[in-house]
Structures are given as C-alpha cells and as structure tokens.
C-alpha atoms as a PDB file:
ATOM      1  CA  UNK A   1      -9.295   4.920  -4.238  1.00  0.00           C
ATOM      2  CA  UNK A   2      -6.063   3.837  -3.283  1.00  0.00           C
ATOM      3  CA  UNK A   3      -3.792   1.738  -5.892  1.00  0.00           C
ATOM      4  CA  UNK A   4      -0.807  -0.104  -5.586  1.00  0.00           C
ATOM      5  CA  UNK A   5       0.998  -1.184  -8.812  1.00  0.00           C
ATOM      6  CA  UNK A   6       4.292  -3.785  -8.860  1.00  0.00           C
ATOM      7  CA  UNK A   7       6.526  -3.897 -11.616  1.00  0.00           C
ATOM      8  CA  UNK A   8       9.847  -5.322 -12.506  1.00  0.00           C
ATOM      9  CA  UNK A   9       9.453  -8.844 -11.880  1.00  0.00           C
ATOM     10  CA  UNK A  10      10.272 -11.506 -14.263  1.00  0.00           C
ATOM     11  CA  UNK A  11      12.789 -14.608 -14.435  1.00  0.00           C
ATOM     12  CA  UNK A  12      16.868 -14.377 -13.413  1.00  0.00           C
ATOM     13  CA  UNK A  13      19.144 -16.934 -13.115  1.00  0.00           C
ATOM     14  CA  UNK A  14      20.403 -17.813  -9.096  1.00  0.00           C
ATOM     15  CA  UNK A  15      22.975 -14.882  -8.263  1.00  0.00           C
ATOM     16  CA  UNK A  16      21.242 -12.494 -10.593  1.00  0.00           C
ATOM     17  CA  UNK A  17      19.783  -9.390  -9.950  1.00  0.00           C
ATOM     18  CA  UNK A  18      15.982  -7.691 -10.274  1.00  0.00           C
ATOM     19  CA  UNK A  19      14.404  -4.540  -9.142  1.00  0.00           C
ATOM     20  CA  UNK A  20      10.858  -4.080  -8.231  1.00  0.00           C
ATOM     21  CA  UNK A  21       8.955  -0.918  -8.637  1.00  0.00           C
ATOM     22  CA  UNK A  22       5.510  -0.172  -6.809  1.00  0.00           C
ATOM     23  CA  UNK A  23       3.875   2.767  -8.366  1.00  0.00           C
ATOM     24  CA  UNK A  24       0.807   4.094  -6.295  1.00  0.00           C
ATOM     25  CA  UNK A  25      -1.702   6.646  -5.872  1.00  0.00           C
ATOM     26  CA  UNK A  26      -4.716   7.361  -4.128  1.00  0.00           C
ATOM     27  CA  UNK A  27      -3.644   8.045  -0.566  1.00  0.00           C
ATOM     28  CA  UNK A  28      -0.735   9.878   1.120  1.00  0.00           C
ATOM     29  CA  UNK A  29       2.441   7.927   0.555  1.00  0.00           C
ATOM     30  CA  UNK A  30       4.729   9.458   2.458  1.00  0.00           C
ATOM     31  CA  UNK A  31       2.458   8.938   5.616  1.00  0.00           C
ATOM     32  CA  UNK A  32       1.708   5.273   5.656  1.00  0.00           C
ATOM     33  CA  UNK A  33       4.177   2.611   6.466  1.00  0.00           C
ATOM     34  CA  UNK A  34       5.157   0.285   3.136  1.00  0.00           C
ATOM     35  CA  UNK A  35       6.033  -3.040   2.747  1.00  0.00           C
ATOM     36  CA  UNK A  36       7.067  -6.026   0.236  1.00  0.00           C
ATOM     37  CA  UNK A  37       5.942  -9.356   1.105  1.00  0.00           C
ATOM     38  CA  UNK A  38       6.540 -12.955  -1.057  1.00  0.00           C
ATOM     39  CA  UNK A  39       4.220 -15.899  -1.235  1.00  0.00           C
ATOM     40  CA  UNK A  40       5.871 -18.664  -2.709  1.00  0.00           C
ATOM     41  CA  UNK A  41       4.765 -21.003  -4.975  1.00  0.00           C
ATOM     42  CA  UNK A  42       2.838 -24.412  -3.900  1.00  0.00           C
ATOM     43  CA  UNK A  43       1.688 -22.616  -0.656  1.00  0.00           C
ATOM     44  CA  UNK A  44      -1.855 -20.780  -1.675  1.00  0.00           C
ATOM     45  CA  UNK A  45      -2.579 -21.521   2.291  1.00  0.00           C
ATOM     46  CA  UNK A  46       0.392 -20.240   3.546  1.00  0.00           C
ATOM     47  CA  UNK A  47       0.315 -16.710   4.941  1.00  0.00           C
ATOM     48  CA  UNK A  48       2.390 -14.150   3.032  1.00  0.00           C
ATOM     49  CA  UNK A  49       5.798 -13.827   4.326  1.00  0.00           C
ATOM     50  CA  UNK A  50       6.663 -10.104   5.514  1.00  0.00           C
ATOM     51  CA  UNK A  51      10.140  -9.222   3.423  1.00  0.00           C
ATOM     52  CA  UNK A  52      10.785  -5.808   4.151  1.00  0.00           C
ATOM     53  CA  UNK A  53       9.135  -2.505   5.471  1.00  0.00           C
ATOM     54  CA  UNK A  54      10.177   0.522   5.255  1.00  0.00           C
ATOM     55  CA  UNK A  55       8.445   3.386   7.966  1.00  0.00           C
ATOM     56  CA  UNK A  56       7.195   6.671   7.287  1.00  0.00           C
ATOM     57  CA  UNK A  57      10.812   8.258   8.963  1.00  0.00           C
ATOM     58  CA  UNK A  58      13.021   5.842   6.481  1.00  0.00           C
ATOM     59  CA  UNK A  59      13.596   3.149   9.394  1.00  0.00           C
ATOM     60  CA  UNK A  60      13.811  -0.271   7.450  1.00  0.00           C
ATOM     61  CA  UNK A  61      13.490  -3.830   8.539  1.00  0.00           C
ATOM     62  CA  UNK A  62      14.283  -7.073   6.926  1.00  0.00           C
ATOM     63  CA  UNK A  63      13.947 -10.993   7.284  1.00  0.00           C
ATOM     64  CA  UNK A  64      16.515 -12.187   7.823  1.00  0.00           C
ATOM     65  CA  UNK A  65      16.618 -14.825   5.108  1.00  0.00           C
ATOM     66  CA  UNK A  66      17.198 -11.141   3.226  1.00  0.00           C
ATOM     67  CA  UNK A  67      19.384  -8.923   5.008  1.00  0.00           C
ATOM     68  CA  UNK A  68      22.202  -7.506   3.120  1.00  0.00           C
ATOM     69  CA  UNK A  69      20.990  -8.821   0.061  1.00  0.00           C
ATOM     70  CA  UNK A  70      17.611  -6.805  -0.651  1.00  0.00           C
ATOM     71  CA  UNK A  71      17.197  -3.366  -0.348  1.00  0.00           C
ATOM     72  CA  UNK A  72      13.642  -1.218   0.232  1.00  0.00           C
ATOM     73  CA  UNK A  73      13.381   2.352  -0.060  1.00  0.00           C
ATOM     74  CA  UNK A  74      11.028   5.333  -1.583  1.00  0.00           C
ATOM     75  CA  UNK A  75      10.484   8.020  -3.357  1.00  0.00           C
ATOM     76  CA  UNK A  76       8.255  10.418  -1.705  1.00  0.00           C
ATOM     77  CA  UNK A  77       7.846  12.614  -4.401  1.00  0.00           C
ATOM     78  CA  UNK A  78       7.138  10.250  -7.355  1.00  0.00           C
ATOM     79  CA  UNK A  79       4.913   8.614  -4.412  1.00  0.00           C
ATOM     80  CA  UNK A  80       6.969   5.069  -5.437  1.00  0.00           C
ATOM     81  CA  UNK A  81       8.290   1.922  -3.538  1.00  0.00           C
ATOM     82  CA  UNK A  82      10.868  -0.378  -4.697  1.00  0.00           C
ATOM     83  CA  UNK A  83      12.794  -3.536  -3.767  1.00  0.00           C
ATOM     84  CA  UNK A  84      16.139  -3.474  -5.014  1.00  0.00           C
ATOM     85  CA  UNK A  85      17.187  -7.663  -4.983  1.00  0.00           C
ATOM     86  CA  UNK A  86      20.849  -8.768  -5.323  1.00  0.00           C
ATOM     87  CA  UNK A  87      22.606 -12.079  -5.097  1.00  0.00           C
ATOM     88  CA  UNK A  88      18.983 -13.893  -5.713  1.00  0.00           C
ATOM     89  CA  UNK A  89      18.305 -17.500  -4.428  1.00  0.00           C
ATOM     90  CA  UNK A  90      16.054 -19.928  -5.963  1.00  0.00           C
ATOM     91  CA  UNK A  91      14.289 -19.947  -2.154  1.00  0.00           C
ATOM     92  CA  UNK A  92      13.545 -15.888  -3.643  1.00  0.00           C
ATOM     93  CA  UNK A  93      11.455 -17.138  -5.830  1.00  0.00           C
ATOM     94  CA  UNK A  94       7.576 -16.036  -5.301  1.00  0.00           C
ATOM     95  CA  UNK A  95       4.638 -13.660  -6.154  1.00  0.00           C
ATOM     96  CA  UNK A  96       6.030  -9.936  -4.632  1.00  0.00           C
ATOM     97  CA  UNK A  97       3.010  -7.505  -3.204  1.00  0.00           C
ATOM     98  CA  UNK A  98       4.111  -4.603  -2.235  1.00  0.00           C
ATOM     99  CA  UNK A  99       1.457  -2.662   0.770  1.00  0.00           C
ATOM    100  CA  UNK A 100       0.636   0.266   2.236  1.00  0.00           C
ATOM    101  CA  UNK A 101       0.816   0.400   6.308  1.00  0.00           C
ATOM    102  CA  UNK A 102      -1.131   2.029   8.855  1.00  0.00           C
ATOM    103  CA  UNK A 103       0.833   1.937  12.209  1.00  0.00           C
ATOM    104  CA  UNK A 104      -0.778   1.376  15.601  1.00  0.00           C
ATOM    105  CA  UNK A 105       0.856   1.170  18.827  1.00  0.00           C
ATOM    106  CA  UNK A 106       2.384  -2.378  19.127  1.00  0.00           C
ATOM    107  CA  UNK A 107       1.122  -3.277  15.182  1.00  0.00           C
ATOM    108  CA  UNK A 108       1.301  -2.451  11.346  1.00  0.00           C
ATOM    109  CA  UNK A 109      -2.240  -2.857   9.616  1.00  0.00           C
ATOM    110  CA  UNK A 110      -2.170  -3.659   5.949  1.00  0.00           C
ATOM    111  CA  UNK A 111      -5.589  -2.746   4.376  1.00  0.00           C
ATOM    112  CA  UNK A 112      -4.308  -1.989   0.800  1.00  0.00           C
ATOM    113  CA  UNK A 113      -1.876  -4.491  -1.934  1.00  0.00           C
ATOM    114  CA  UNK A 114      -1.030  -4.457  -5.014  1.00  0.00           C
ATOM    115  CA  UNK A 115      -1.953  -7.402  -7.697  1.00  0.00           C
ATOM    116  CA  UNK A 116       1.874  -8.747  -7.511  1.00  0.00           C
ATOM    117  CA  UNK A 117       4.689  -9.232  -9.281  1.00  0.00           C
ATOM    118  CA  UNK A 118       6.065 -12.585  -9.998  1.00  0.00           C
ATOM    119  CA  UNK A 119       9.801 -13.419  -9.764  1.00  0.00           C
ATOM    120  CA  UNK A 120      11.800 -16.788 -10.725  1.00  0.00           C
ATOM    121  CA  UNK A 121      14.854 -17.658  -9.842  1.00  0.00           C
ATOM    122  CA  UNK A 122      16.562 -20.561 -11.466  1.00  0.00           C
ATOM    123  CA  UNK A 123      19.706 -22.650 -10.397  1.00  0.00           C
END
C-alpha cells in the first residue's frame, strides 16, 4: 500500500527558511512523477495549488509565485522527496502534501498524498 509521509513543517518568521521531507514507500519512487502542492488556510473549497513537480528524469517545474525561491528534488535511493523553501512569504503559508504522479500523454494523475505538513509564516 503506498504511503506518503511529510515532515519538516512548522512556524518561521517572513524571510526564514524550512525544509520539507516526504518519506514514502509502497510503490516505485523513482518511476512516478512527484509533487508538492499548498492549500492555504480559509479556502477548504479551493482546489490545491500545484507548487512544484519534479519528473521521473529530474525535469522540475515551479509556480511562479515560487521560482527561485523553493527548491524540489529526490532521493531515489532513500525513496524521499523534499521541498527545500527560502526567503518565505506570509502568502507561503499553507498545509504542504507532497504526491506521487502517474504521467499520461498531455496529463499528470495524482492518485496517492500524504496527510500534510503545515507551515506558518509570520510578518
């Protein structure tokens, strides 16, 4: 059964710095597609906003509310995802769920999330 695990959230003051850490097991890492999405606060309705992926050759892709702030990457091995943040905003702050990707032909499908990881960012 496949498991996604976040880690690493917590509270940081506006400029600050946090690192998340999605441990998983369950399926074959290195062949899906992973991701890092945000829902912010106040917004149950509102569909998860798409942060940053990260394919199964290393080719990455970012909002662009994030770009050259956040990093993604992986380690294959350990069969781990993380979401290195810099420079945070108080706009950053949200519930992080990290997910594992199938890709299709013109799509990503994303059948399996973690529980999330909640990170506050304060003025």
């Amino acid at each position: 059964q496949e498991q996604l695990v976040e880690s690493g959230g917590g509270s940081v003051q506006a400029g600050g710095s946090l690192k998340l850490s999605c441990a998983t097991s369950g399926f074959t890492f290195s062949m899906y597609c992973m991701g890092w999405f945000r829902q912010a606060p106040g917004n149950p309705g509102k569909a998860r906003e798409r942060v940053a992926i990260i394919e199964r050759d290393d080719t990455t892709d970012y909002t662009d509310s994030v770009t050259g702030r956040f990093t993604i990457s992986k380690d294959n091995a350990k069969n781990i995802l993380y979401l290195q943040m810099n420079d945070l905003r108080p706009e950053d702050t949200a519930t992080y769920y990290c997910a594992a990707g199938i890709q299709k032909i013109n799509r990503v499908d994303w059948p399996d999330w973690g529980q999330g990881a909640q990170v506050t960012v304060t003025a």
